[in-house]
Protein backbone atom coordinates (compact mmCIF):
# COMPACT_ATOMS: atom_id res chain seq x y z
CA UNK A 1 71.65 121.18 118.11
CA UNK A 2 73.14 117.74 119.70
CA UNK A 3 75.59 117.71 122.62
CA UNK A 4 79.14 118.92 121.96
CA UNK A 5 81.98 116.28 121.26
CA UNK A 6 83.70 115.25 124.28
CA UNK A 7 87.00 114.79 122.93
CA UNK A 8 89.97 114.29 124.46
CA UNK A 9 92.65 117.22 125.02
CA UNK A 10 96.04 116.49 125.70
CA UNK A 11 99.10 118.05 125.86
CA UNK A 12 102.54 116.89 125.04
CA UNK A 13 104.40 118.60 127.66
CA UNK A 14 101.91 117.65 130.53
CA UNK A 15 103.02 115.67 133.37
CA UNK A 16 101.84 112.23 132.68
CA UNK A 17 101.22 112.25 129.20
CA UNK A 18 103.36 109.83 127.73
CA UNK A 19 101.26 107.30 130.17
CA UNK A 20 98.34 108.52 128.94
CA UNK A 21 98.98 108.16 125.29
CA UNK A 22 100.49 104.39 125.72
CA UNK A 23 96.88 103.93 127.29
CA UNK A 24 94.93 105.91 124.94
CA UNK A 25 96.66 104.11 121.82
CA UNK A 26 96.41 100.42 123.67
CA UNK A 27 94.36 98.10 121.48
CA UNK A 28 93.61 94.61 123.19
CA UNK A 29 92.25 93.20 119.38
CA UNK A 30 92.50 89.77 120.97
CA UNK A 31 89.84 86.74 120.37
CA UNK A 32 88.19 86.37 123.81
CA UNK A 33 87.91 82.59 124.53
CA UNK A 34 84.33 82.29 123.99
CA UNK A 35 85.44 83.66 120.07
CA UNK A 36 88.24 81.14 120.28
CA UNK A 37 86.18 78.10 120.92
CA UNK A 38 84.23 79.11 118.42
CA UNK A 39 86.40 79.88 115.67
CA UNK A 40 87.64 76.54 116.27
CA UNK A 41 84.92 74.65 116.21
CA UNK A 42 84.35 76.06 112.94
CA UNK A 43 87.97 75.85 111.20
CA UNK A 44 87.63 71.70 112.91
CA UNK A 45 84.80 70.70 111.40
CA UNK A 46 85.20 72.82 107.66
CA UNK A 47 88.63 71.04 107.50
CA UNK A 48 87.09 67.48 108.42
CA UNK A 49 83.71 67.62 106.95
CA UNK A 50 84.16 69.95 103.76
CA UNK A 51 80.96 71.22 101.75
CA UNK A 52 78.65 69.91 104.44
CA UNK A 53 80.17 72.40 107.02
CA UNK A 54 80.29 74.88 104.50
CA UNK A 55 76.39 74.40 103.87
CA UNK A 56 75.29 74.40 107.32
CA UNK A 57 77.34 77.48 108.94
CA UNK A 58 75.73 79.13 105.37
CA UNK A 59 72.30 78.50 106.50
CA UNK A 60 73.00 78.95 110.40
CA UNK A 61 74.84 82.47 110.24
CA UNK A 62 74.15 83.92 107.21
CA UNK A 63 70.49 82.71 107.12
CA UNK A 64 70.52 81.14 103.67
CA UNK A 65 69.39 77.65 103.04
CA UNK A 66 70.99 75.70 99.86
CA UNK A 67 70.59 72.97 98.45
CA UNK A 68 73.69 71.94 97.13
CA UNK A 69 77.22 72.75 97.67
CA UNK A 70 77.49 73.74 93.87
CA UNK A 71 74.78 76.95 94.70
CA UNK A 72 77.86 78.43 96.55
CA UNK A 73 79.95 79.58 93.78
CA UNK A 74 79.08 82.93 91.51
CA UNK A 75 79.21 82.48 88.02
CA UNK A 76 81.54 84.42 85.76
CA UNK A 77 78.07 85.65 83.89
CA UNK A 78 76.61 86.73 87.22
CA UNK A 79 79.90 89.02 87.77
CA UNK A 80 79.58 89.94 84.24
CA UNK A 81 76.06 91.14 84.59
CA UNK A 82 76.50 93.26 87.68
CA UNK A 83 79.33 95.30 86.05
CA UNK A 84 76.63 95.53 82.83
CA UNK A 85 73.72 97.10 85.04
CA UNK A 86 75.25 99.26 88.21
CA UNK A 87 74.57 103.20 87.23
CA UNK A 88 77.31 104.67 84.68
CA UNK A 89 78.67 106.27 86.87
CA UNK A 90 79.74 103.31 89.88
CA UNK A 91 81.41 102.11 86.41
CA UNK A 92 82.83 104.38 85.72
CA UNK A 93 84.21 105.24 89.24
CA UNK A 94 85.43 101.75 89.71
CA UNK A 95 87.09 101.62 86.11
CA UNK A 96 89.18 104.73 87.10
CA UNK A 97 89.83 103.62 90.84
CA UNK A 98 91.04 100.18 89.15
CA UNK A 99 93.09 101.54 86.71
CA UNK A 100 94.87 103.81 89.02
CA UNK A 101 95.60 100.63 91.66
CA UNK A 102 96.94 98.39 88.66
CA UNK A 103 99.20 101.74 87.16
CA UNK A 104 100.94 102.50 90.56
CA UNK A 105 101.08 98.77 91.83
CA UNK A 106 103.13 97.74 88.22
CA UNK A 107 105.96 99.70 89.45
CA UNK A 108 106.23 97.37 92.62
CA UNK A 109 106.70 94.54 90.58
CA UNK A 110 110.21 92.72 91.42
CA UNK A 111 112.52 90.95 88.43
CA UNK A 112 114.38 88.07 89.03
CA UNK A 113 118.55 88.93 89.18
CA UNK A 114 122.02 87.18 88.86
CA UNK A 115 125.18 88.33 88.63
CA UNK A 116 128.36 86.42 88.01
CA UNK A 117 131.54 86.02 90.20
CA UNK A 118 134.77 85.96 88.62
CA UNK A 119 135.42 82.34 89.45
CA UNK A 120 131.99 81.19 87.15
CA UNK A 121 130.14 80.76 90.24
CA UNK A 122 126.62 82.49 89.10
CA UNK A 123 124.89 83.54 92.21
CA UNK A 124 120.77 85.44 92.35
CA UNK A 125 117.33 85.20 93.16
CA UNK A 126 114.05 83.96 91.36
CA UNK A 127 111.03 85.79 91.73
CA UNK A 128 107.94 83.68 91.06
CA UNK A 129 104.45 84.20 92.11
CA UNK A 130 102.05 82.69 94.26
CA UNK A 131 99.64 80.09 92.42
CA UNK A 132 96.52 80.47 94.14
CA UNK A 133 95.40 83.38 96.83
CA UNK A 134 91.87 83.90 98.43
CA UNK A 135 90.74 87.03 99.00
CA UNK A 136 88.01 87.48 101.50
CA UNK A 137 85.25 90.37 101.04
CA UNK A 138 83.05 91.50 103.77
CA UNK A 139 79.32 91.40 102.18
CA UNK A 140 75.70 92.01 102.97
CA UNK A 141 74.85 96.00 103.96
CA UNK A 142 79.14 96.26 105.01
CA UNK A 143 80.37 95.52 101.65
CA UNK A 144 83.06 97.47 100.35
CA UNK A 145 84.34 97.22 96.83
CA UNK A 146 87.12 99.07 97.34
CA UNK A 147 88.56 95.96 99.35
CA UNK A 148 88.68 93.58 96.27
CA UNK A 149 90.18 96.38 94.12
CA UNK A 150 92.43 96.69 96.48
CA UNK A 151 93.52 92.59 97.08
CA UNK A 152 92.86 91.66 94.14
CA UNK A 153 94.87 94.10 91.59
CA UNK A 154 98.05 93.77 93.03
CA UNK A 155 97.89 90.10 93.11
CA UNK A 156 97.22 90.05 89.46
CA UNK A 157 99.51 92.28 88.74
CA UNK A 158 101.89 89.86 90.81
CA UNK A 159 100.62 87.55 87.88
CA UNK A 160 99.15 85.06 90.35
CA UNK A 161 96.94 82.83 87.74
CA UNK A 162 94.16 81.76 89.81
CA UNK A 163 92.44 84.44 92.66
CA UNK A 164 89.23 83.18 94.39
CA UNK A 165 87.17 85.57 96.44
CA UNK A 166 84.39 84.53 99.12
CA UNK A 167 81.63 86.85 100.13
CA UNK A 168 78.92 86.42 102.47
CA UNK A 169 75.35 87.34 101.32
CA UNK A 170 73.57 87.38 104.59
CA UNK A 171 69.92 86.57 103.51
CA UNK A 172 70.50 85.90 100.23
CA UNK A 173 71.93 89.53 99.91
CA UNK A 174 74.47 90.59 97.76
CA UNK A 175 76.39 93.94 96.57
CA UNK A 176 76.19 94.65 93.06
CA UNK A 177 79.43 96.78 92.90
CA UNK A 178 80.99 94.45 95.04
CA UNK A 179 80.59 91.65 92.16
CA UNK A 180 81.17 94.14 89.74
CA UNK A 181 84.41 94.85 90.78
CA UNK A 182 85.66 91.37 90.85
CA UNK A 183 84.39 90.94 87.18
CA UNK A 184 86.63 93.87 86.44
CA UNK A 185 89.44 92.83 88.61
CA UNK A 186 89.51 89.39 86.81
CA UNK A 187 88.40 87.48 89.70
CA UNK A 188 88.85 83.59 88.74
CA UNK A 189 86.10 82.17 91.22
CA UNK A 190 83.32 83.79 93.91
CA UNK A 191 81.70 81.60 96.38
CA UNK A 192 79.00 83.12 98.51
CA UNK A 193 80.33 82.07 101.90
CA UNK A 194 81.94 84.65 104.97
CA UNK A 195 82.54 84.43 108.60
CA UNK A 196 85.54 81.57 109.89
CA UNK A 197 83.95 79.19 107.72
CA UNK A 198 85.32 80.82 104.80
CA UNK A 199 88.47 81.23 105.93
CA UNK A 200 88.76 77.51 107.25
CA UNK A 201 87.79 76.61 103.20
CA UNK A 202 90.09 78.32 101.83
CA UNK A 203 92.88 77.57 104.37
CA UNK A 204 92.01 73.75 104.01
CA UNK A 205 89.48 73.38 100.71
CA UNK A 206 86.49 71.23 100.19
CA UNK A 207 84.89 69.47 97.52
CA UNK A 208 83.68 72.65 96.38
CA UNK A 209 85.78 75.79 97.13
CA UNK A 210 89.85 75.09 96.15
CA UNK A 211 92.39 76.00 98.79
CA UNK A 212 94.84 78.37 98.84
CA UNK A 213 98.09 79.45 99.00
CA UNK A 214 97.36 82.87 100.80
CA UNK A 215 94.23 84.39 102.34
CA UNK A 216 94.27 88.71 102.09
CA UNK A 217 91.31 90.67 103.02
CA UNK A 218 89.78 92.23 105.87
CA UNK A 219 86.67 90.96 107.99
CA UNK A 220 85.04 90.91 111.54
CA UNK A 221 86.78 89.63 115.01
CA UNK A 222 86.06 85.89 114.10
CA UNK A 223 87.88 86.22 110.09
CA UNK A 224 90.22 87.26 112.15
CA UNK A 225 91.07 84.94 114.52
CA UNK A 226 90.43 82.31 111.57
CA UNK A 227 93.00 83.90 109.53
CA UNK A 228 95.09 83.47 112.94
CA UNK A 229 94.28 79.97 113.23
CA UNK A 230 94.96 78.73 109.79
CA UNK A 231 98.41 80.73 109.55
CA UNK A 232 101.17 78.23 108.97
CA UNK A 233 98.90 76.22 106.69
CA UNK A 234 98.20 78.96 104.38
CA UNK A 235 99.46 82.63 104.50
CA UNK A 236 97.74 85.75 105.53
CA UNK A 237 98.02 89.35 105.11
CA UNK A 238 98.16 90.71 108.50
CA UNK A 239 96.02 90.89 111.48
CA UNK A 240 94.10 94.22 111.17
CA UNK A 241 92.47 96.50 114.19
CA UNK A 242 90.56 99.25 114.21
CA UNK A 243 91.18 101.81 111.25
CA UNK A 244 93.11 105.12 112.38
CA UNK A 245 94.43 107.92 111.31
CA UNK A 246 97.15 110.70 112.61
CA UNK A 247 96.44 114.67 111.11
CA UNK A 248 99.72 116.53 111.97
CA UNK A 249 97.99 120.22 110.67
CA UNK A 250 100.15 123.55 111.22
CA UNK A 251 96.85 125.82 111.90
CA UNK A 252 96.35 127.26 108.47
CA UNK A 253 93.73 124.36 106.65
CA UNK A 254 90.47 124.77 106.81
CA UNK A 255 89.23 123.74 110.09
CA UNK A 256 85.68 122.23 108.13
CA UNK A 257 88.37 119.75 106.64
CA UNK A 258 90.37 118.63 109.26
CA UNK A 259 87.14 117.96 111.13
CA UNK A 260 85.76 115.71 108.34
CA UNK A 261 88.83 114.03 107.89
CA UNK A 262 88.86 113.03 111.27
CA UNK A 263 85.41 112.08 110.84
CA UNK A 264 86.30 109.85 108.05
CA UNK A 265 88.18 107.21 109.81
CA UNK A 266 86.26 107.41 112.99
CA UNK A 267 82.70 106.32 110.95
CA UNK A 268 84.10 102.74 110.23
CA UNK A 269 83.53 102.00 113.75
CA UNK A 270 83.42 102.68 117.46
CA UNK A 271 86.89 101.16 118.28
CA UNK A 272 88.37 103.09 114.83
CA UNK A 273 91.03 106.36 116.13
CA UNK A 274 91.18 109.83 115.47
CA UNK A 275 93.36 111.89 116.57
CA UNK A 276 94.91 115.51 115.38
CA UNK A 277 98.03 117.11 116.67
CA UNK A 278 99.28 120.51 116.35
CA UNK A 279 101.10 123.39 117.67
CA UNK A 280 98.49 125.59 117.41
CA UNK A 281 96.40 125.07 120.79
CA UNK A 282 93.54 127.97 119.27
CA UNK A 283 93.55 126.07 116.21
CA UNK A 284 92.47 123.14 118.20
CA UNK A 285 89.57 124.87 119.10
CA UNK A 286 88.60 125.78 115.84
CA UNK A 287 88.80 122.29 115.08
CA UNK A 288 85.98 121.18 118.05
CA UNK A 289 84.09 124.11 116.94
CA UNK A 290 84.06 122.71 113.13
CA UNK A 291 83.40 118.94 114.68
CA UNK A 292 80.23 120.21 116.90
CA UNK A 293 79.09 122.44 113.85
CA UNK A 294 79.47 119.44 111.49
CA UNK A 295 78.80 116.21 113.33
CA UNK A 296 74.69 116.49 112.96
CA UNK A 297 75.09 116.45 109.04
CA UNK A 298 76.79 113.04 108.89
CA UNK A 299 74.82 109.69 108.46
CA UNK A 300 76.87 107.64 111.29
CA UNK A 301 77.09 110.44 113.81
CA UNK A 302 76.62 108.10 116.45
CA UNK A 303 79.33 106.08 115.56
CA UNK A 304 81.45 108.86 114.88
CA UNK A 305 80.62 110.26 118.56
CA UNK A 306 81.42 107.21 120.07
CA UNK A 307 84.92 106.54 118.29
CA UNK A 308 85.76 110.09 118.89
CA UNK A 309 84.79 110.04 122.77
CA UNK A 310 86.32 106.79 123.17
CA UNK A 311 89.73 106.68 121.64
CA UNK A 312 90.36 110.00 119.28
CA UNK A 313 92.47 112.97 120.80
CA UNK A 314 93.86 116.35 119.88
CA UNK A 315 97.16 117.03 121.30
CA UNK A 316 98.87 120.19 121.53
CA UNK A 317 102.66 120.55 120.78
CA UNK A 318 105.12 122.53 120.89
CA UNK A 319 106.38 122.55 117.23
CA UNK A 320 106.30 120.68 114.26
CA UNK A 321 109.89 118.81 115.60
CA UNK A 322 107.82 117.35 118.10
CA UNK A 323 104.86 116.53 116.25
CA UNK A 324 107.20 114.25 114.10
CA UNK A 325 108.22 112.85 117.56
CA UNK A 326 104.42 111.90 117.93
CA UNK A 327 104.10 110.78 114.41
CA UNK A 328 107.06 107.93 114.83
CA UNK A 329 105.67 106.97 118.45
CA UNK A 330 102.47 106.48 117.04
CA UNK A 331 102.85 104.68 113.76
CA UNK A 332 99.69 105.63 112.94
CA UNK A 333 97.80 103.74 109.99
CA UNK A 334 97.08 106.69 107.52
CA UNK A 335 99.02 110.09 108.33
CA UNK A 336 97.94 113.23 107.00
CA UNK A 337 100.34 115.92 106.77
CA UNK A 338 98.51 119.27 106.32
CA UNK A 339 101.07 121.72 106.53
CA UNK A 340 103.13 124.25 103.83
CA UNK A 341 105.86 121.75 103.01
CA UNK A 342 104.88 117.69 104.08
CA UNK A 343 107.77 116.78 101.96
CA UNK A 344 110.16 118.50 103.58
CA UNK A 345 108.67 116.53 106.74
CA UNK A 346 109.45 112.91 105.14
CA UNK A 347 113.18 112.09 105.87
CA UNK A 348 112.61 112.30 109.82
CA UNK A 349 109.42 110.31 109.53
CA UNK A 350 110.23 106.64 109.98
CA UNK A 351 106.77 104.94 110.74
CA UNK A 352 103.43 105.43 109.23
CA UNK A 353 101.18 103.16 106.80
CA UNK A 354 100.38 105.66 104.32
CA UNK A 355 101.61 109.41 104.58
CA UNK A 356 98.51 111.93 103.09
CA UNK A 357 100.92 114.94 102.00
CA UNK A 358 99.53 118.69 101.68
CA UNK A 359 96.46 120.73 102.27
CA UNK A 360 94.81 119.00 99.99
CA UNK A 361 95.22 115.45 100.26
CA UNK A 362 92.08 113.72 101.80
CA UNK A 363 92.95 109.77 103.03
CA UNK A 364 89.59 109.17 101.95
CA UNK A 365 91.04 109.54 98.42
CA UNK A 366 93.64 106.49 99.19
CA UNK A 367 90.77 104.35 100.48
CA UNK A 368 89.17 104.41 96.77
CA UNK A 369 91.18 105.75 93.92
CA UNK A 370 94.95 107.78 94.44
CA UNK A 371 96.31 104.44 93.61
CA UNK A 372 98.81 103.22 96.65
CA UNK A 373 97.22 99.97 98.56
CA UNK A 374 94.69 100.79 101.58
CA UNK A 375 95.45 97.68 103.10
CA UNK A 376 97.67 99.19 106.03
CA UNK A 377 99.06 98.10 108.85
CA UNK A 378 97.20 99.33 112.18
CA UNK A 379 97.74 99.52 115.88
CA UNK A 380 101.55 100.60 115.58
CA UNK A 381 102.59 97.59 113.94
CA UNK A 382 103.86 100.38 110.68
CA UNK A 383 106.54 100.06 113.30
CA UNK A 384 107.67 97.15 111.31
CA UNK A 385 105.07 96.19 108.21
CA UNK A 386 104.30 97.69 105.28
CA UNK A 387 100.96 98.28 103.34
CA UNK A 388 99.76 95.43 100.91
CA UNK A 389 101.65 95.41 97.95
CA UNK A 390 102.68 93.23 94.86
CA UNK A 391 105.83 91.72 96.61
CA UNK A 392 103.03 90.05 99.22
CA UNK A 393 101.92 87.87 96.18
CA UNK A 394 105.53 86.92 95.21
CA UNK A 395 108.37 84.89 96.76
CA UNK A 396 111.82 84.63 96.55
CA UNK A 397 113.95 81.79 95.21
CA UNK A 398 117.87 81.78 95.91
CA UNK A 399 119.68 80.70 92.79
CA UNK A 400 123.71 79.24 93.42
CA UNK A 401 125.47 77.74 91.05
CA UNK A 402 128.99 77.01 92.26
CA UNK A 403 132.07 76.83 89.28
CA UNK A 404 134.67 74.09 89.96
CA UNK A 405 136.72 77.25 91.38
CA UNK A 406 134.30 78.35 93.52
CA UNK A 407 133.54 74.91 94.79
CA UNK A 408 137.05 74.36 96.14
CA UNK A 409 137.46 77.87 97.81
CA UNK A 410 133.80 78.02 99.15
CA UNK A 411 134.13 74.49 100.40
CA UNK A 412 137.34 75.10 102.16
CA UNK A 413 135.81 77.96 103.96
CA UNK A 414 132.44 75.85 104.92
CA UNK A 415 134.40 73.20 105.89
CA UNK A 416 135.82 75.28 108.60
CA UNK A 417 132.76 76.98 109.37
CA UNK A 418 131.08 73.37 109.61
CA UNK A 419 133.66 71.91 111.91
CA UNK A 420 133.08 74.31 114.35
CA UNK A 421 129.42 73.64 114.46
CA UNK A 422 130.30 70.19 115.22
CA UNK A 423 128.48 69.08 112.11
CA UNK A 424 130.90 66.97 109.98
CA UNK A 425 128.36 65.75 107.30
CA UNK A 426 128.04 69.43 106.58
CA UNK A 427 132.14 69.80 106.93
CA UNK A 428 133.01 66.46 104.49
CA UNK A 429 129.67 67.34 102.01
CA UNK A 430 131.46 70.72 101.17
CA UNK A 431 134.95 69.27 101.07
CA UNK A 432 134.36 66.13 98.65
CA UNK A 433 134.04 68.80 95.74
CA UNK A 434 137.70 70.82 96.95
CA UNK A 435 140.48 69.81 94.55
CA UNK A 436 143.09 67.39 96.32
């Protein structure tokens, strides 16, 4: 039997605690300067020298020689011919999972709106979409389907006409249900490219791979400090951390579940977070009990051990008032509320990424196929973002069209408003159109 789980214990009422959650939920995700310099060596000379970069920092970190910028890209047969020869059923799974993404991301969808004043002065908004996003995949052994299903649905849905995807195939490798799913998800373009490199393509193009208008999609510390780079030239999603999640349980699930739910996030890495809180402090045991009993059977119980150890937590409180207290502190990625009525929980819970509700509700099932985005935001920042959605593929356009009437009594005002900026361009501009 391997060593118990040294988790951490905590409880909310404990002198000291609040100090030691602030330190327990602390995330220091920054680029060190050797990743910096870098990065930027990579984003300078992608953005100067194009496909000849592109080629070399292909061959140098993801071991694969070619001969000509043109081997990059993945044809649209290639894509087709994955999704014709994975097993039934990884069809038929990913079929289902997109079809559920597309159904509940077609209700985000925004319209374009005007309404008009009673002087004829028509007043609204546009909403168009993006025209060209680029959706990064992690590839090789860590390749995860579920992330282009994810980025790339909701941008079609968006109705952006042209999404291209880069994936690195370290050694030539690639992931069959990986290109599967961008056949199904209508993928315009694949090029066979990761790391900064891809990032710094898409951000800036090259003869071969287009740029962008937007890059989305998650990938290692130095993707991510591209993305941070290139931001200002093109768009990104958001700069993710380590995955977490939050159970808030009131004693009566199965222990067995809690346990591998807290398992689930803490397998994506050794920096990922874990952490269960309840008022039930001999519940909590039966929890560590269910973990030590369970942890042997799973494939990354290393990892798992080491995320857990590291940065996961159970913390005992007082009632289910002050677990929501925890809940809004934290702002935890994925929330799972495992308790008689979660929905009675919901108007007092202000920030979480995506909020698991009932006994029965796995997160794992919003990482694949419930249908709401798992593209989240981590490391508190639900604090003030939101998960990846249609309206990140769409802008906003303010429409004004002024009516002789509402020229002269909107210019009147702004002339006022101008003059006491001091800007009198601004002040005689508004006032030329005000009837004498």
């Amino acid at each position: 039997m391997s060593e118990s789980i040294n988790i951490r214990r905590l409880n909310a009422n404990d002198a000291g605690f609040n100090a030691e959650l602030e330190a327990l939920l602390a995330w220091e995700g920054v680029s060190d300067e050797r990743v910096n310099d870098v990065v930027k060596e990579v984003v300078n000379r992608v953005r100067t020298e194009g496909d000849r970069a592109l080629l070399d920092y292909t061959a140098k970190f993801d071991r694969l020689t070619l001969s000509s910028a043109a081997e990059l890209e993945i044809s649209q047969s290639r894509l087709q011919a994955a999704l014709a020869n994975i097993p039934k059923d990884q069809r038929d799974a990913l079929e289902l999972a997109v079809a559920r993404v597309r159904s509940y991301h077609e209700r985000q969808k925004q319209a374009s709106w005007t309404y008009t004043e009673a002087d004829g002065t028509v007043l609204g908004q546009q909403v168009t979409c993006l025209d060209r996003v680029g959706l990064y995949v992690p590839g090789g052994k860590a390749a995860y389907p579920s992330s282009v299903i994810m980025n790339a649905v909701p941008a079609k849905v968006a109705g952006v006409p042209e999404l291209i995807m880069v994936v690195p195939t370290p050694d030539g490798e690639v992931n069959e249900m990986v290109l599967a799913a961008a056949a199904l998800c209508d993928v315009d373009r694949v090029f066979c490219v990761g790391g900064a490199q891809a990032v710094a393509a898409l951000a800036y193009g090259t003869e071969t791979v287009p740029a962008v208008d937007k890059v989305v999609g998650p990938g290692n510390i130095y993707v991510a400090t591209a993305k941070r780079m290139v931001y200002g030239t093109v768009g990104i999603d958001m700069i993710a951390g380590p995955s977490e999640i939050l159970v808030v349980c009131d004693g009566k699930t199965n222990p067995d579940w809690i346990a591998v739910d807290l398992f689930s996030q803490a397998e994506h890495d050794e920096d990922a977070q874990s952490i269960l809180v309840t008022p039930d402090a001999a519940f909590a045991d039966k929890v560590v009990e269910s973990m030590n009993k369970l942890l042997s059977t799973m494939p990354r119980e290393k990892i798992i051990r080491s995320a857990l150890e590291a940065r996961g937590a159970i913390i005992v409180v007082d009632d289910m008032d002050q677990a929501v207290e925890m809940i809004n502190f934290i702002a935890p990625e994925h929330l799972e509320l495992s308790v008689d009525d979660p929905q009675s929980m919901l108007p007092a819970i202000r920030h979480a990424g995506a909020i698991f509700m009932g006994r029965y509700t796995a997160e794992a099932l919003g990482d694949y196929c419930a249908g709401p985005n798992h593209v989240l935001p981590t490391s508190r920042t639900a604090r003030f973002s939101s998960p990846l959605g249609v309206y990140d593929f769409q802008k906003r356009s303010s429409l004004i069209m002024c009516s002789a009437e509402g020229a002269d009594m909107l210019g009147r005002v702004a002339g006022v408003l101008a003059d006491g900026e001091g800007l009198q361009a601004h002040a005689a501009s508004a006032r030329y159109r005000v009837k004498p």
